[in-house]
C-alpha atoms as a PDB file:
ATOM      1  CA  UNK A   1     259.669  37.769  -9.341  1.00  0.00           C
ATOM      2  CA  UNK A   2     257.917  34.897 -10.605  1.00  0.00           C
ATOM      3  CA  UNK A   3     256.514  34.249 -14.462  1.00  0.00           C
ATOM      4  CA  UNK A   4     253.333  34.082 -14.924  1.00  0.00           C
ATOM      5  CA  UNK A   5     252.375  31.709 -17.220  1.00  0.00           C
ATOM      6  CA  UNK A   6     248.982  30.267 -19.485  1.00  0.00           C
ATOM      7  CA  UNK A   7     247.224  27.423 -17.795  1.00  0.00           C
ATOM      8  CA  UNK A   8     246.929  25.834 -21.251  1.00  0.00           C
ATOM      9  CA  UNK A   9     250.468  25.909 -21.882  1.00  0.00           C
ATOM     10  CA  UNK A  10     251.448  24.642 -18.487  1.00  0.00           C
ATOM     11  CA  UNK A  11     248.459  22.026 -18.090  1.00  0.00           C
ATOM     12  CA  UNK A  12     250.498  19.704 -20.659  1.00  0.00           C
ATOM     13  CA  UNK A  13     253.545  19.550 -18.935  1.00  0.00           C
ATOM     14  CA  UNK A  14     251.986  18.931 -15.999  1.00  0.00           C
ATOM     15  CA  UNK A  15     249.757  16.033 -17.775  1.00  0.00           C
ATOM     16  CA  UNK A  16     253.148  14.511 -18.792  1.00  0.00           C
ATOM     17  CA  UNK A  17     254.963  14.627 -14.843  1.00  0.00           C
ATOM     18  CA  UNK A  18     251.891  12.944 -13.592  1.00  0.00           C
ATOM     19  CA  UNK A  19     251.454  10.409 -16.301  1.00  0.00           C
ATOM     20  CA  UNK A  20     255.242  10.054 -16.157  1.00  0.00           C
ATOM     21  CA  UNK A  21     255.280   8.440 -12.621  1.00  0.00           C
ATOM     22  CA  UNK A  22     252.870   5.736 -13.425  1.00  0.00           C
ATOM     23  CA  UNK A  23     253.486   2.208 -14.701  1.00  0.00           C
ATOM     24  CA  UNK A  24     251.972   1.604 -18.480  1.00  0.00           C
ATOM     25  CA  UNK A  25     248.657   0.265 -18.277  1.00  0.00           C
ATOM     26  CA  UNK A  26     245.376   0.262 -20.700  1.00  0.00           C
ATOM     27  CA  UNK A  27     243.579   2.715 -18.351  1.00  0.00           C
ATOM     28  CA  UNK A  28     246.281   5.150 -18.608  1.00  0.00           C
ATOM     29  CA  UNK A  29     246.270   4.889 -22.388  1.00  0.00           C
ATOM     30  CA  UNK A  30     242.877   5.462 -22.547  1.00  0.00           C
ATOM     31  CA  UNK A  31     243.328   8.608 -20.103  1.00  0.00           C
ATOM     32  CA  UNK A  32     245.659   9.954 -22.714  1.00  0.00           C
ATOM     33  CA  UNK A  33     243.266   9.060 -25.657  1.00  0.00           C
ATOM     34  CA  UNK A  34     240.522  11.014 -24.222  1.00  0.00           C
ATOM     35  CA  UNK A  35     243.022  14.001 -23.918  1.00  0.00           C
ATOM     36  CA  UNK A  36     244.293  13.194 -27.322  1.00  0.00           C
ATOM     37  CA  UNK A  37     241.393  12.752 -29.049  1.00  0.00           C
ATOM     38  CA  UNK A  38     238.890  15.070 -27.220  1.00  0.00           C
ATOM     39  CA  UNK A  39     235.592  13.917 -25.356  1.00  0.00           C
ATOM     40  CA  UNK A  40     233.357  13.546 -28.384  1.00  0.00           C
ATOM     41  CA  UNK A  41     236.583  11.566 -30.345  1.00  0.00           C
ATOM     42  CA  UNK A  42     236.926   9.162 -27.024  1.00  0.00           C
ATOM     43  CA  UNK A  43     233.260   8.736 -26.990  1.00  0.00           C
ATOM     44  CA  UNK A  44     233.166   7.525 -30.654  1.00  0.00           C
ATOM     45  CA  UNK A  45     235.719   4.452 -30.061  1.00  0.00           C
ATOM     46  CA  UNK A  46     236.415   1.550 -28.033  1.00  0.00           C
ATOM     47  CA  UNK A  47     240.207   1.149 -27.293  1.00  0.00           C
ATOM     48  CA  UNK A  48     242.551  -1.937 -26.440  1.00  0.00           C
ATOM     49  CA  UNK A  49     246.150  -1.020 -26.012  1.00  0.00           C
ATOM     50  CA  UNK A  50     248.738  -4.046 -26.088  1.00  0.00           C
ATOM     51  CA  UNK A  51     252.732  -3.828 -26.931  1.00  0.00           C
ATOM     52  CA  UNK A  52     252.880  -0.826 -28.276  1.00  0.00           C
ATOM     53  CA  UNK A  53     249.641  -1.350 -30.594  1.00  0.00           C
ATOM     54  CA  UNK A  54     246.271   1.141 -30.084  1.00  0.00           C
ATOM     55  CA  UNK A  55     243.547  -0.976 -31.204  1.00  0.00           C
ATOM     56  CA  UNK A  56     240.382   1.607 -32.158  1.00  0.00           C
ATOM     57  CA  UNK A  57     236.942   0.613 -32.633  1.00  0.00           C
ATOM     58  CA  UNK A  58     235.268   3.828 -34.206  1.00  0.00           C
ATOM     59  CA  UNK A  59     231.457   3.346 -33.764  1.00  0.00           C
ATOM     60  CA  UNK A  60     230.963   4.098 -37.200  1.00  0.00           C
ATOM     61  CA  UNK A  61     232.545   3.908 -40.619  1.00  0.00           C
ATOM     62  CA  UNK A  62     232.287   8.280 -40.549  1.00  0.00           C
ATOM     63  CA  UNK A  63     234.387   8.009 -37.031  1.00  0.00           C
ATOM     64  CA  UNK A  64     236.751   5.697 -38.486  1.00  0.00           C
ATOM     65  CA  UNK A  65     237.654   7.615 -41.350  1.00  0.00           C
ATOM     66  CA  UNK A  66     237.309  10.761 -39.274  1.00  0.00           C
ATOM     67  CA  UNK A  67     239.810   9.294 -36.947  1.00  0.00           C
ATOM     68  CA  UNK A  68     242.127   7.692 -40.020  1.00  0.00           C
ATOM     69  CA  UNK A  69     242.560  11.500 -40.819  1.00  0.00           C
ATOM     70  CA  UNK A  70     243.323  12.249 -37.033  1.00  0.00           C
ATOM     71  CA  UNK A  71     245.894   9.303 -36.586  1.00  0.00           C
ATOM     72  CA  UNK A  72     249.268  11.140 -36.906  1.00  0.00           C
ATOM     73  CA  UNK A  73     248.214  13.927 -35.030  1.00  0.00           C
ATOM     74  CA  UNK A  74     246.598  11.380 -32.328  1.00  0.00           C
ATOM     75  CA  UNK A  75     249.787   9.395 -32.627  1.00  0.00           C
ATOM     76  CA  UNK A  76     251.707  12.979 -31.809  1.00  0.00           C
ATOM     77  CA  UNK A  77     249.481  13.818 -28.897  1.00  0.00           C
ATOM     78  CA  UNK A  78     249.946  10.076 -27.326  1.00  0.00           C
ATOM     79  CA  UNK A  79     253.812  10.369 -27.517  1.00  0.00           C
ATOM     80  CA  UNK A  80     253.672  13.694 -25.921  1.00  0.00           C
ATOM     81  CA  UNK A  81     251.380  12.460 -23.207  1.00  0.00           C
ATOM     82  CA  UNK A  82     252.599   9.238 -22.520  1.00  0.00           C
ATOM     83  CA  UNK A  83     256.090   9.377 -24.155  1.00  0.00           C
ATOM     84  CA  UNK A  84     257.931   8.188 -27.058  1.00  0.00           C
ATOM     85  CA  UNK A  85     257.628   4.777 -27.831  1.00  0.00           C
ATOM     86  CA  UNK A  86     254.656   3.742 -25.493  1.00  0.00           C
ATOM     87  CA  UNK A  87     251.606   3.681 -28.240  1.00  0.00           C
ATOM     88  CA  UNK A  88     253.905   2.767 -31.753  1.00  0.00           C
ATOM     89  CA  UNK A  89     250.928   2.034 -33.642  1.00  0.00           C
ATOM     90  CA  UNK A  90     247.367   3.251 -34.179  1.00  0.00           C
ATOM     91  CA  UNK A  91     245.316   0.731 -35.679  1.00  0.00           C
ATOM     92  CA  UNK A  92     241.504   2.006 -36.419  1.00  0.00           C
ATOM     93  CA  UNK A  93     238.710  -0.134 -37.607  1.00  0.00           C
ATOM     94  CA  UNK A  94     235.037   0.515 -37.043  1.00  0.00           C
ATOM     95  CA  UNK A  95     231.917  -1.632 -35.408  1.00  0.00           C
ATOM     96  CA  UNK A  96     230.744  -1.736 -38.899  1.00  0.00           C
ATOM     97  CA  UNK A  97     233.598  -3.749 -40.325  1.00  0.00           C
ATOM     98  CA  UNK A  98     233.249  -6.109 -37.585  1.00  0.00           C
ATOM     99  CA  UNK A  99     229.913  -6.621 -38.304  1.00  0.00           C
ATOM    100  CA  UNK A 100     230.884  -7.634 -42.171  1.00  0.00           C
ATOM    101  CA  UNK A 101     233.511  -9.863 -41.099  1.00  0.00           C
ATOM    102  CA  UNK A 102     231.085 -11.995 -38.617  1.00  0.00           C
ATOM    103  CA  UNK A 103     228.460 -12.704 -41.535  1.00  0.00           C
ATOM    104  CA  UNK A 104     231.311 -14.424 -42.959  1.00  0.00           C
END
């Protein structure tokens, strides 16, 4: 007889197989992100993903220290998703920083 088992215990797994079989690329980081982080948490930050490095734009200086907070547990969630090794570093910044540094 089979287990029966939680969808939100099996859902992960599953997550990681399918994300498993496909190459590394910025769209499938920012898949995991948005599972990672959570709609509202994706929809507060711009992402670029090269070698290794997450590069997050918060959309606000609250985001970015909301997601500062977040970053090992993102970090956790991406290496679970993705696997160890393909997002190293979480590097968060907000559109309001960028704006200082342009004045300048």
């Amino acid at each position: 007889m089979r287990r029966v088992e939680r969808i939100g215990s099996t859902a992960p797994s599953i997550l990681r197989s399918a994300l498993a079989t496909q190459p590394t690329t910025e769209g499938k980081v920012r898949f995991a992100w948005a599972l990672a982080a959570g709609p509202t948490g994706a929809r507060a930050a711009r992402l670029r993903y090269a070698d290794g490095t997450l590069r997050v734009e918060a959309r606000s200086a609250s985001w970015r220290r909301e997601l500062q907070r977040a970053r090992p547990v993102l970090l956790e969630r991406l290496s679970g998703l993705l696997g160890p090794g393909v997002v190293t570093r979480i590097v968060i910044t907000s559109e309001e920083d960028a704006g200082r540094g342009r004045g300048r």
